[in-house]
N, C-alpha and C. Protein backbone atom coordinates (compact mmCIF):
# COMPACT_ATOMS: atom_id res chain seq x y z
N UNK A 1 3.57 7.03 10.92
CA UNK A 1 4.10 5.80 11.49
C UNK A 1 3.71 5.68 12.97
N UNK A 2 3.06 7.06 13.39
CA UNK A 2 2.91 6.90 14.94
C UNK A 2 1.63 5.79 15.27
N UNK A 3 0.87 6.07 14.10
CA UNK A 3 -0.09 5.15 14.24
C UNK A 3 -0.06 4.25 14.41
N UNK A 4 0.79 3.58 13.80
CA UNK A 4 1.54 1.95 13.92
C UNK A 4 2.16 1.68 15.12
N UNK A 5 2.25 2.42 16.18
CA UNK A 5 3.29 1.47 17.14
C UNK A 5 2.65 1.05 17.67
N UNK A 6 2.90 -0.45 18.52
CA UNK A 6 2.46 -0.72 19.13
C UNK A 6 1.34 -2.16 18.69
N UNK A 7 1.37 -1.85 17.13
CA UNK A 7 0.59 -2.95 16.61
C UNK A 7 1.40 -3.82 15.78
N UNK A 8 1.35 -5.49 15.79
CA UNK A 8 2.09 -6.39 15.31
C UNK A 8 2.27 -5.80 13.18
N UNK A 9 2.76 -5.99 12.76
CA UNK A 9 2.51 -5.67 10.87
C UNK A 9 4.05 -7.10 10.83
N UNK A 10 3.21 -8.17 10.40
CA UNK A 10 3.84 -9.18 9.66
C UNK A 10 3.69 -9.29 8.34
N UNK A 11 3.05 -8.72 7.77
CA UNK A 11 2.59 -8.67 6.14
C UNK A 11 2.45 -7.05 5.74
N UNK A 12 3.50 -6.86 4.99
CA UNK A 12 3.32 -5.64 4.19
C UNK A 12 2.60 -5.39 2.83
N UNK A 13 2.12 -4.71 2.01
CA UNK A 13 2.40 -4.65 0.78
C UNK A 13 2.18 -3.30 0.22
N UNK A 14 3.30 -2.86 -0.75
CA UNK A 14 3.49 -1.58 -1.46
C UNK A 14 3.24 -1.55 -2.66
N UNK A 15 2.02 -0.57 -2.81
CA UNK A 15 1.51 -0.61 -4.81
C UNK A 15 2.61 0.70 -4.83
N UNK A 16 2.75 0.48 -6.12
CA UNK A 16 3.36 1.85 -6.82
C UNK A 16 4.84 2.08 -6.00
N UNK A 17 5.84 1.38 -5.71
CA UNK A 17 6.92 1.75 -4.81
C UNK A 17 7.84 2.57 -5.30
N UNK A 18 8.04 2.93 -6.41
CA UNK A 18 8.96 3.44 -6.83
C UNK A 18 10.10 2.59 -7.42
N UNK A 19 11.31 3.86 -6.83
CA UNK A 19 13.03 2.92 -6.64
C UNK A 19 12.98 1.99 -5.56
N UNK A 20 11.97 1.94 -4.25
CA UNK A 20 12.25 1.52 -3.17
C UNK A 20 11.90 2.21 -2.22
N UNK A 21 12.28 3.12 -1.73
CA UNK A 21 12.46 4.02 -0.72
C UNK A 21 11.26 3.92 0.85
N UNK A 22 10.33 3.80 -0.06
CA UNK A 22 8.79 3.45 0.86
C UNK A 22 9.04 1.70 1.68
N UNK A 23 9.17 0.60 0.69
CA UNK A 23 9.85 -0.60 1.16
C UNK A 23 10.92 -0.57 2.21
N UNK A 24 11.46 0.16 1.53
CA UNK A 24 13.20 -0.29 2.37
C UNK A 24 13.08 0.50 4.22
N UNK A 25 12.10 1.96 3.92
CA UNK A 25 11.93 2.33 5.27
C UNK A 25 10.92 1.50 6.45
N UNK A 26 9.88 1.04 5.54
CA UNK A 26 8.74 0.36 6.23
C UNK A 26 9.68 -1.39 6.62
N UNK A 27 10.73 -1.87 5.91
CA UNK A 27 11.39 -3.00 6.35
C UNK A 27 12.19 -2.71 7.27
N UNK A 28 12.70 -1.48 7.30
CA UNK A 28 13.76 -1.29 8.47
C UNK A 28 12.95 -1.30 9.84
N UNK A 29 11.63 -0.53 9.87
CA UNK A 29 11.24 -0.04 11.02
C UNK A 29 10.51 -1.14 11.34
N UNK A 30 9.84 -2.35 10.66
CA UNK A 30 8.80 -3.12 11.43
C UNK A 30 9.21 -5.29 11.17
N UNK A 31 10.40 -4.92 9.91
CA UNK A 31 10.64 -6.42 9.32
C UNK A 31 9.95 -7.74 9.52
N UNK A 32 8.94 -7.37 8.46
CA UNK A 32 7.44 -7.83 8.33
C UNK A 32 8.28 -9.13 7.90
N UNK A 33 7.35 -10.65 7.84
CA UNK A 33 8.04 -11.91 7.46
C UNK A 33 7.38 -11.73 5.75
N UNK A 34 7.00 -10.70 5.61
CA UNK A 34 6.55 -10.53 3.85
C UNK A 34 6.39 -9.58 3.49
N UNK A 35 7.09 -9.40 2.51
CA UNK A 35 6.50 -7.69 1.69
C UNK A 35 6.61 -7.99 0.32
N UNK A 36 5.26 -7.59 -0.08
CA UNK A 36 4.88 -7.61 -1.18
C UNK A 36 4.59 -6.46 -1.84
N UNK A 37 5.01 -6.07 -3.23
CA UNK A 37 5.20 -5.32 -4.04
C UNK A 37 4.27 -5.11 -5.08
N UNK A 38 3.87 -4.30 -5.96
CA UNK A 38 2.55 -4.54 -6.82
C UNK A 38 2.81 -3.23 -7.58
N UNK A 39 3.50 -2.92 -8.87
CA UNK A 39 3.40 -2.08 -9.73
C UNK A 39 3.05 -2.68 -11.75
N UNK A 40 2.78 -1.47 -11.95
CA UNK A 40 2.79 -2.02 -13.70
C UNK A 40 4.14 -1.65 -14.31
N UNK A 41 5.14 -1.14 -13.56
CA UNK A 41 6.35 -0.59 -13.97
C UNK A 41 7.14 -1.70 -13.26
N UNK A 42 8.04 -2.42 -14.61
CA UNK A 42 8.95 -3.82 -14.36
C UNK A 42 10.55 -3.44 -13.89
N UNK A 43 10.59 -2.17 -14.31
CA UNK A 43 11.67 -1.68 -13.69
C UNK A 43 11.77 -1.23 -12.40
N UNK A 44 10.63 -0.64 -11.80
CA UNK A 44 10.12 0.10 -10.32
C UNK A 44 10.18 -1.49 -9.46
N UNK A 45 9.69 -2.29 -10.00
CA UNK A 45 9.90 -3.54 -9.22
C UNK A 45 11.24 -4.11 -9.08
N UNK A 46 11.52 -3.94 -9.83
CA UNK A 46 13.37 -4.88 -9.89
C UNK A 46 14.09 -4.07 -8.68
N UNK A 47 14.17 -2.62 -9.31
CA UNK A 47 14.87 -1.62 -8.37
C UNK A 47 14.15 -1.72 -6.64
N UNK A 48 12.96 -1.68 -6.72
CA UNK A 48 12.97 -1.85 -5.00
C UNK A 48 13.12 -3.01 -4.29
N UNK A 49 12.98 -4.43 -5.21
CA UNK A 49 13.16 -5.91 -4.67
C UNK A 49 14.48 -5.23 -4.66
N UNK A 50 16.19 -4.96 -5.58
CA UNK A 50 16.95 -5.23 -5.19
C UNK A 50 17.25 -3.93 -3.79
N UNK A 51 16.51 -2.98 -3.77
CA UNK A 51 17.08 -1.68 -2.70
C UNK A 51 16.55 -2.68 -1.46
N UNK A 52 15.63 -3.45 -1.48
CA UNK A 52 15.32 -4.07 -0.04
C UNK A 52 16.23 -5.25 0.37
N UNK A 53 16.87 -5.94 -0.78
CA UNK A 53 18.22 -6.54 -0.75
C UNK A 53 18.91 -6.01 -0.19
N UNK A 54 19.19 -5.03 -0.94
CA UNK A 54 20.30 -4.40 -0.25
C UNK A 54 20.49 -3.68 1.01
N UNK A 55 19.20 -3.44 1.79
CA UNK A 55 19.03 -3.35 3.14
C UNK A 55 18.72 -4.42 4.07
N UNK A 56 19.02 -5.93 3.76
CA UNK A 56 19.06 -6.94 4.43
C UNK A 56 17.53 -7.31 4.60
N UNK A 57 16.46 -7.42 3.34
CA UNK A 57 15.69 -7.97 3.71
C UNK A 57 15.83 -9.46 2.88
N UNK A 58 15.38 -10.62 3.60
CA UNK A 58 16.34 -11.25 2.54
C UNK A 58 15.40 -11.86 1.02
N UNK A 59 15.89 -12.31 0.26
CA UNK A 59 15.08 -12.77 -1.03
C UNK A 59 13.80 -13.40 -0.81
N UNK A 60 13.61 -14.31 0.48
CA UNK A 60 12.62 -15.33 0.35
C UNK A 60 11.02 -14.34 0.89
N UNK A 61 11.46 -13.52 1.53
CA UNK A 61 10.38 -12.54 2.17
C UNK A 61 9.61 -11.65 0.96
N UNK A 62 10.49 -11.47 0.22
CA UNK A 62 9.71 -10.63 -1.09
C UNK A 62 8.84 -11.35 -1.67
N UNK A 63 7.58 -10.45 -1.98
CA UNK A 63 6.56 -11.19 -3.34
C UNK A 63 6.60 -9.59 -4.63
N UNK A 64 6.59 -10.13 -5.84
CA UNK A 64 6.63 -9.28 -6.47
C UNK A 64 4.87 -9.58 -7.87
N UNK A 65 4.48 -8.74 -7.62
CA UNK A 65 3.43 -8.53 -8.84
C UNK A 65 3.11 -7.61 -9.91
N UNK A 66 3.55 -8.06 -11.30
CA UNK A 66 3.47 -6.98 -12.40
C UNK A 66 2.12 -7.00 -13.06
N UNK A 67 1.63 -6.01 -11.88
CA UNK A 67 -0.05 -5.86 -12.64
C UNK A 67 -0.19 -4.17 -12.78
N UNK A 68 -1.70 -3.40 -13.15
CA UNK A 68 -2.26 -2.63 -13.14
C UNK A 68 -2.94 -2.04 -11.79
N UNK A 69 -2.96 -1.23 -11.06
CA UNK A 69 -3.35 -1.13 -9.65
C UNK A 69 -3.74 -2.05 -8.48
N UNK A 70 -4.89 -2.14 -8.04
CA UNK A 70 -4.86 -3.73 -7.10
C UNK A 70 -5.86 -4.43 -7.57
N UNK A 71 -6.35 -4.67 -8.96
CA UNK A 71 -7.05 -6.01 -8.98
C UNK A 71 -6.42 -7.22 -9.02
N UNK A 72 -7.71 -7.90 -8.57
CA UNK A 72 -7.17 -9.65 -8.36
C UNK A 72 -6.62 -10.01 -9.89
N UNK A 73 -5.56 -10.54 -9.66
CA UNK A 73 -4.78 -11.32 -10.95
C UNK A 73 -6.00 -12.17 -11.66
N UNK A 74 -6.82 -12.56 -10.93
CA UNK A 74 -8.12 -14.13 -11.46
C UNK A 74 -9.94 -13.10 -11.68
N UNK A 75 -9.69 -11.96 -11.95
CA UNK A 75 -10.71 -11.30 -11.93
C UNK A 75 -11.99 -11.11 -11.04
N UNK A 76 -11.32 -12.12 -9.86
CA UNK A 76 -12.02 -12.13 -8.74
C UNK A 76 -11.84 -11.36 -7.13
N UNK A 77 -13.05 -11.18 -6.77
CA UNK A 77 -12.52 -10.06 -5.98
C UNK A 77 -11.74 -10.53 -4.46
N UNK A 78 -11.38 -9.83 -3.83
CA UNK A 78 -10.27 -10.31 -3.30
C UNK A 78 -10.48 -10.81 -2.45
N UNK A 79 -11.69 -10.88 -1.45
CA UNK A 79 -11.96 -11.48 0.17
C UNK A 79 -11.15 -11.42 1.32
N UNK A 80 -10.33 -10.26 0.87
CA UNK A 80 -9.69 -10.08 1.90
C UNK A 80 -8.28 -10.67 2.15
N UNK A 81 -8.08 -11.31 1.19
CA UNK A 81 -6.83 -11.87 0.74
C UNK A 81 -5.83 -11.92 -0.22
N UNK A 82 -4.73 -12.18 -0.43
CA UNK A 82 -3.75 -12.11 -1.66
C UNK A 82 -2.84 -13.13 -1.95
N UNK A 83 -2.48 -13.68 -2.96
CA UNK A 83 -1.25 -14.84 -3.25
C UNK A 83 -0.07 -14.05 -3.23
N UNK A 84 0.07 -12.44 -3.00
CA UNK A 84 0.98 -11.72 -2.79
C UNK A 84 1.78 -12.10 -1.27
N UNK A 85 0.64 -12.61 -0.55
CA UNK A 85 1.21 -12.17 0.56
C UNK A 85 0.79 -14.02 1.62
N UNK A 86 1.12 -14.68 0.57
CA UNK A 86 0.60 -16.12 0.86
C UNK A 86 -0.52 -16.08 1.10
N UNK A 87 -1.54 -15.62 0.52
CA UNK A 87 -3.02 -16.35 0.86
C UNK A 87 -3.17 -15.06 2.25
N UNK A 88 -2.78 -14.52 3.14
CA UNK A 88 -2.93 -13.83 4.36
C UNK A 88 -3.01 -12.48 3.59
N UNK A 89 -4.15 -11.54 4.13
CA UNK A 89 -4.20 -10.44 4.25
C UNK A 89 -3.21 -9.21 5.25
N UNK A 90 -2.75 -8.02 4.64
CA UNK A 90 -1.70 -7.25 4.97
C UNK A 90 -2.19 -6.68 6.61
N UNK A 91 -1.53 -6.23 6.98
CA UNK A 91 -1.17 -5.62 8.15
C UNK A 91 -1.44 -4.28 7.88
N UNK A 92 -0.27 -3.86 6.77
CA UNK A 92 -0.16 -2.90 6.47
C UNK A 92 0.11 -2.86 5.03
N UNK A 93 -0.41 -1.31 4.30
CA UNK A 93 -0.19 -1.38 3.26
C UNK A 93 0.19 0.04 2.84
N UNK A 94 1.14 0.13 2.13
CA UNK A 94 1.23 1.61 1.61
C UNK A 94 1.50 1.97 0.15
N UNK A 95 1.03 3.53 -0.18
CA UNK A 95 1.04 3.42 -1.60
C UNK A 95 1.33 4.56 -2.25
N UNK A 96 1.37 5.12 -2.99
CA UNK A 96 2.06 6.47 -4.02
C UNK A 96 0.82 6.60 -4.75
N UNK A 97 0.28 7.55 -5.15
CA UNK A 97 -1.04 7.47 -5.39
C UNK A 97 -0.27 7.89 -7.00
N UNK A 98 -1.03 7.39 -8.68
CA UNK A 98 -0.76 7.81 -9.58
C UNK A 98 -1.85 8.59 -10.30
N UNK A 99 -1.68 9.95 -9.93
CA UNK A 99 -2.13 10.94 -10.01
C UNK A 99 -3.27 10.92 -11.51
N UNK A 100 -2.02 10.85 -12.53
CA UNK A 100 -2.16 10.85 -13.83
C UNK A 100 -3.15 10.07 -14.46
N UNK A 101 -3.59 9.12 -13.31
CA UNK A 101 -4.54 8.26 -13.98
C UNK A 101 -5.83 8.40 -14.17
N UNK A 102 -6.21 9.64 -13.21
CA UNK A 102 -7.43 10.80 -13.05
C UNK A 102 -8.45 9.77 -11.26
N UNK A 103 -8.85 10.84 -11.13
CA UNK A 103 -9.44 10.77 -9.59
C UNK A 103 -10.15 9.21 -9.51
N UNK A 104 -11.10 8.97 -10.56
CA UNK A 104 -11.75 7.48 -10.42
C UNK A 104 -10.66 6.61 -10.41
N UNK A 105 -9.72 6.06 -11.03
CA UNK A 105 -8.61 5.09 -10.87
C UNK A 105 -8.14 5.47 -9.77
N UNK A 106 -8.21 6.33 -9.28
CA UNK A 106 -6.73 6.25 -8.15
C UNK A 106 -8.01 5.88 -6.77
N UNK A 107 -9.04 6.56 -6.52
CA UNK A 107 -9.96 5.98 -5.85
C UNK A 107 -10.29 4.78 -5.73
N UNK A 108 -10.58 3.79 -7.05
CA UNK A 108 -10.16 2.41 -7.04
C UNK A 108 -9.59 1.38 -6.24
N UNK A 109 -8.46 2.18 -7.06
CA UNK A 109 -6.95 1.35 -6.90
C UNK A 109 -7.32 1.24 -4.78
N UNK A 110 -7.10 2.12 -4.16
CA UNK A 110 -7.25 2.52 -2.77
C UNK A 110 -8.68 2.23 -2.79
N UNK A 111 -9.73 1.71 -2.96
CA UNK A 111 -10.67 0.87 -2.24
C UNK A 111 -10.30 -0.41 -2.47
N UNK A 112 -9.73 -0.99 -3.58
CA UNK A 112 -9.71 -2.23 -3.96
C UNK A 112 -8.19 -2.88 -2.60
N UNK A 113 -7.63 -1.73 -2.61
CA UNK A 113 -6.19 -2.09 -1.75
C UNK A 113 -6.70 -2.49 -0.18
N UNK A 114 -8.11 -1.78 0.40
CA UNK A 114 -8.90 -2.12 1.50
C UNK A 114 -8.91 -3.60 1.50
N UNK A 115 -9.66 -3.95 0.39
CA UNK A 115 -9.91 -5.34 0.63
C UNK A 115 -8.38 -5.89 1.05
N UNK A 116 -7.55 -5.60 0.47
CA UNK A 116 -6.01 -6.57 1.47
C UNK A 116 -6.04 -6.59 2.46
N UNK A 117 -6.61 -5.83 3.25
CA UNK A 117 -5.89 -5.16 4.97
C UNK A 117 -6.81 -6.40 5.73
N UNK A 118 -5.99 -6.43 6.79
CA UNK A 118 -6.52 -7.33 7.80
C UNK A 118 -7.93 -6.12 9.28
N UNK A 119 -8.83 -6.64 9.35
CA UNK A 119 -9.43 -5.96 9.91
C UNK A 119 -8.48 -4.75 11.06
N UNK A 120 -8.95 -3.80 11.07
CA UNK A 120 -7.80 -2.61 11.72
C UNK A 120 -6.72 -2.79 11.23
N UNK A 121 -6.61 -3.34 10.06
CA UNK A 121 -4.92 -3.10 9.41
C UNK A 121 -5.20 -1.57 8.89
N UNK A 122 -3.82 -1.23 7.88
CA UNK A 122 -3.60 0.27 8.10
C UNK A 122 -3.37 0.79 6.71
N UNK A 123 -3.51 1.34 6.32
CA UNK A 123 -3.16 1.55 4.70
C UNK A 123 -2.71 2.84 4.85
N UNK A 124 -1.59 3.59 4.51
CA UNK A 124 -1.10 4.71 4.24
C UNK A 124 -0.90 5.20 2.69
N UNK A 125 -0.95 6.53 2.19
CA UNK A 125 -1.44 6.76 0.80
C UNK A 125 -1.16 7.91 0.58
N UNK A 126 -0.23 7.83 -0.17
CA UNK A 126 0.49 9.51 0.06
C UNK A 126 0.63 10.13 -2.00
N UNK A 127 0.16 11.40 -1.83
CA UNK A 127 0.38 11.80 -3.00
C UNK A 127 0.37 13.71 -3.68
N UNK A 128 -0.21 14.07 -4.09
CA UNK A 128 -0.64 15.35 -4.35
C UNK A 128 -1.76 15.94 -3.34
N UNK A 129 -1.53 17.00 -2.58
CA UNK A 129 -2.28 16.94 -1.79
C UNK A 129 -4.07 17.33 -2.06
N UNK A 130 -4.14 18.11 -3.91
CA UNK A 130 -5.01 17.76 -4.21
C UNK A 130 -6.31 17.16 -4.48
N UNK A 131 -4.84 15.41 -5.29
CA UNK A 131 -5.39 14.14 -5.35
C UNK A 131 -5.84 13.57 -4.07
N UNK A 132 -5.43 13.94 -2.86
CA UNK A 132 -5.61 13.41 -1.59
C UNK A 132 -6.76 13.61 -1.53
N UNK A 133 -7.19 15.31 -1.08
CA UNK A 133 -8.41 15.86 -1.33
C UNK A 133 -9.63 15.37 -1.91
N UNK A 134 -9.54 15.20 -2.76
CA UNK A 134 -10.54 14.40 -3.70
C UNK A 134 -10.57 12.97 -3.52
N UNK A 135 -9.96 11.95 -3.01
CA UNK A 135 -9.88 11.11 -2.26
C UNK A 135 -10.83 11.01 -1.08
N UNK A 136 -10.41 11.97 -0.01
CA UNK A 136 -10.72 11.89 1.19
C UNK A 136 -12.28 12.22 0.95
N UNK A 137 -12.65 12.88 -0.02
CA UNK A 137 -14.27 13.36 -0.66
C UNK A 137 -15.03 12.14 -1.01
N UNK A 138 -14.21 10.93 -1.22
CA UNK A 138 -15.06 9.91 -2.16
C UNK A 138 -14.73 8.91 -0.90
N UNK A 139 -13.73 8.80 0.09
CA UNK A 139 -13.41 8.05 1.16
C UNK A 139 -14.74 8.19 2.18
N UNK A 140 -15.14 9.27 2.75
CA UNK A 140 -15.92 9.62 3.08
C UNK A 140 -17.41 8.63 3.83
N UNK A 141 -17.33 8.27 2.68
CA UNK A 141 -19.05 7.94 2.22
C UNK A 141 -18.49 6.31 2.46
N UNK A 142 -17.62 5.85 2.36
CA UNK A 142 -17.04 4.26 2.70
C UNK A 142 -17.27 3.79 4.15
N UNK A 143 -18.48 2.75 4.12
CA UNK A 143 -17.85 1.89 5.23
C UNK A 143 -16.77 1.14 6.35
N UNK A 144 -15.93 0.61 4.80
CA UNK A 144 -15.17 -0.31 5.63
C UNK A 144 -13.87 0.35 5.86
N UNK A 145 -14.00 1.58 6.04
CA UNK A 145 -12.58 2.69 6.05
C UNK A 145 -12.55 3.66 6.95
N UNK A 146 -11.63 4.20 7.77
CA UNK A 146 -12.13 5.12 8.71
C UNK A 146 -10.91 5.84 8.32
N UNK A 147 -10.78 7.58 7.87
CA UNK A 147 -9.94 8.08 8.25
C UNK A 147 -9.51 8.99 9.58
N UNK A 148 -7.82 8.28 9.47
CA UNK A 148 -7.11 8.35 10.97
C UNK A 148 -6.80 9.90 10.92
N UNK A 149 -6.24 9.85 9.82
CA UNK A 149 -5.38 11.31 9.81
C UNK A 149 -5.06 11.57 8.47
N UNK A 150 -4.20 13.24 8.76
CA UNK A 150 -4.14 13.52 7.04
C UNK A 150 -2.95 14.53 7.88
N UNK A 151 -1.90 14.40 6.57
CA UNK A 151 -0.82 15.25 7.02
C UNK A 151 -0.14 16.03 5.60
N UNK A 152 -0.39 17.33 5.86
CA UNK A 152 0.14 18.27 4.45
C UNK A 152 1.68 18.47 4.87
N UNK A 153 2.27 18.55 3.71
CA UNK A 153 3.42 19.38 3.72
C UNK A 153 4.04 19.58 2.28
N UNK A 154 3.82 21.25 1.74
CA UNK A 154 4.34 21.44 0.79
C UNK A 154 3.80 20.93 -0.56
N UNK A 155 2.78 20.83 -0.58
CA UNK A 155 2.14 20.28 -1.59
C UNK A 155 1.59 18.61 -1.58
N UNK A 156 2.03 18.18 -0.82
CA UNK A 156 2.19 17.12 -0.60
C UNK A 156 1.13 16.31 0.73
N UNK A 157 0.62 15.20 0.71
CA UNK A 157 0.07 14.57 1.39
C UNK A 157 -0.40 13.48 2.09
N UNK A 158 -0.49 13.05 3.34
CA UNK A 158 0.03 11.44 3.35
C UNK A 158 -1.50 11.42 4.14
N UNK A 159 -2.30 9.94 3.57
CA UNK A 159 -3.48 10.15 4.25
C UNK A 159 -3.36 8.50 5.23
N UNK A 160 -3.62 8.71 6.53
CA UNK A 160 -3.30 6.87 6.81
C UNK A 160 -4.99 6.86 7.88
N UNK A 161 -5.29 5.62 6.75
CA UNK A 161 -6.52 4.87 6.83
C UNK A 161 -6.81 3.50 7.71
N UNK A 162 -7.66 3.66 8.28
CA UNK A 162 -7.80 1.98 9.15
C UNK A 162 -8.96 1.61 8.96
N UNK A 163 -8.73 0.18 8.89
CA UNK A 163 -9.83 -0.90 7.98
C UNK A 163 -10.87 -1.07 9.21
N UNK A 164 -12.21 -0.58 9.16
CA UNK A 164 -13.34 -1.47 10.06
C UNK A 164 -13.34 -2.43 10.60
């Protein structure tokens, strides 16, 4: 989060959120005028729209999308934009990486999530520190991505990325 101070984030959006927990902290600390949500799990969505309720973000600020990682809903690619987040590209974006889906999907999912970010917007991406690993191997070789940092703990790993 240190990375972030200091820079405006009016547009959020969280793939894979869980119960909430990732939302509800990133609304407390920056209360973006949008946060948008993006899982294939209809329950993971309900539960963090209402946990961000219930931390006073209010209804009209949420966007919610029940898709498959971050492709465009219209099979088109994204330009840098989303109807998630009114037509405006994110600020910031953060995500839970799903491991299970094997290294090419989750690589994907996190290039395709680039295209959201607003130039030097920020994408944070936290998961197995493994899966990170193998990530940061295929991140690498990317243009429009620079990695900032990488932080272990316990198996665990949070990688935060800034857009070209």
């Amino acid at each position: 989060i240190q990375a972030l101070q200091g820079k405006p984030v009016k547009r959020v959006l969280v793939f894979n959120p869980g119960q909430g927990h990732v939302p509800v902290a990133l609304w407390k600390l920056f209360e973006p005028h949008t946060m948008g949500l993006v899982d294939r799990d209809l329950l993971s969505l309900r539960y963090a729209k209402r946990n961000l309720a219930l931390n006073g973000c209010p209804d009209t600020h949420i966007t919610l999308s029940h898709q498959v990682g971050m492709q465009s809903q219209n099979d088109a690619p994204f330009r840098n934009s989303t109807p998630l987040l009114n037509g405006a590209p994110a600020d910031l974006i953060a995500g839970i990486l799903r491991e299970s889906e094997g290294p090419e999907a989750v690589a994907l999912t996190v290039k395709q999530a680039v295209e959201y970010l607003t130039p030097k917007g920020t994408l944070l991406v936290s998961g197995g520190s493994t899966a990170v690993t193998r990530l940061v191997d295929v991140l690498q070789a990317e243009k429009k991505i620079r990695i900032q940092k990488r932080k272990r703990n316990k198996g665990k790993s949070l990688l935060v990325l800034v857009r070209r």
